[in-house]
Protein backbone atom coordinates (compact mmCIF):
# COMPACT_ATOMS: atom_id res chain seq x y z
CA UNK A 1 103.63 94.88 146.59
CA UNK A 2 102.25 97.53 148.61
CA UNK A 3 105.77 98.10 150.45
CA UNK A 4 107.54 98.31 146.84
CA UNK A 5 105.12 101.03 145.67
CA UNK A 6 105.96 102.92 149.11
CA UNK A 7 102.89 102.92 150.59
CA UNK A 8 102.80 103.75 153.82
CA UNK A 9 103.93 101.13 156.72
CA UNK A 10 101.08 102.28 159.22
CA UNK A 11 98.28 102.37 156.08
CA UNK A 12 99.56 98.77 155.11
CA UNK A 13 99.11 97.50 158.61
CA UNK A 14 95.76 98.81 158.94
CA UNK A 15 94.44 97.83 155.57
CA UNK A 16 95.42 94.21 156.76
CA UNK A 17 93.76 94.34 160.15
CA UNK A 18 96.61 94.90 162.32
CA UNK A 19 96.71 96.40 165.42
CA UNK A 20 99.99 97.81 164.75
CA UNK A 21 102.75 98.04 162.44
CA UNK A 22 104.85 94.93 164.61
CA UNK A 23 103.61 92.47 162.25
CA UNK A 24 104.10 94.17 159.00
CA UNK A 25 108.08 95.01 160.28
CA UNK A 26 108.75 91.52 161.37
CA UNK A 27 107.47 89.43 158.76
CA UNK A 28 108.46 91.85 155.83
CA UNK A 29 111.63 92.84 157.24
CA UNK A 30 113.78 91.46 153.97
CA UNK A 31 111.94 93.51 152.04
CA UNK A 32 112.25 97.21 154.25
CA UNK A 33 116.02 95.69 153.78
CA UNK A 34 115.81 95.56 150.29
CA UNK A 35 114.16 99.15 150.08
CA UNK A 36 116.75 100.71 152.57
CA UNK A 37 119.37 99.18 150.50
CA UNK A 38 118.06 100.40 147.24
CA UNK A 39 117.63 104.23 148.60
CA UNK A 40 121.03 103.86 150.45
CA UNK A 41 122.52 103.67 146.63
CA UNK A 42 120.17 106.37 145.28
CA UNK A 43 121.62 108.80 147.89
CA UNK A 44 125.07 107.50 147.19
CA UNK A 45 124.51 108.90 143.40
CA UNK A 46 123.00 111.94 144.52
CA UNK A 47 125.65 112.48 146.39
CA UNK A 48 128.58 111.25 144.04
CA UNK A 49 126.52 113.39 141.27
CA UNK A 50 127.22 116.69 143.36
CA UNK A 51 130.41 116.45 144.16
CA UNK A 52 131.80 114.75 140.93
CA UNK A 53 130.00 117.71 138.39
CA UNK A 54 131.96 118.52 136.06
């Protein structure tokens, strides 16, 4: 839940008593997927809203 509010990898790892943010990228990975993919289309309107004005 933490990673969908976009808190911080590094604060999440510590909070759960990691040593470093390994764990938290391997065993959430689907989920930084699922954010990457979800800001990849917000750029992709930004983007298609400059250039498409009208």
């Amino acid at each position: 839940m933490l990673l969908y509010r976009k808190a911080n990898i590094k604060y999440i790892s510590k909070r759960l008593g990691h040593k470093d943010i390994g764990v938290i990228l391997q065993t959430y990975s689907h989920i930084l997927d699922e954010l990457e993919q979800a800001e990849n289309m917000l750029l992709d309107q930004i983007m298609d809203d400059l250039y498409h004005t009208k």
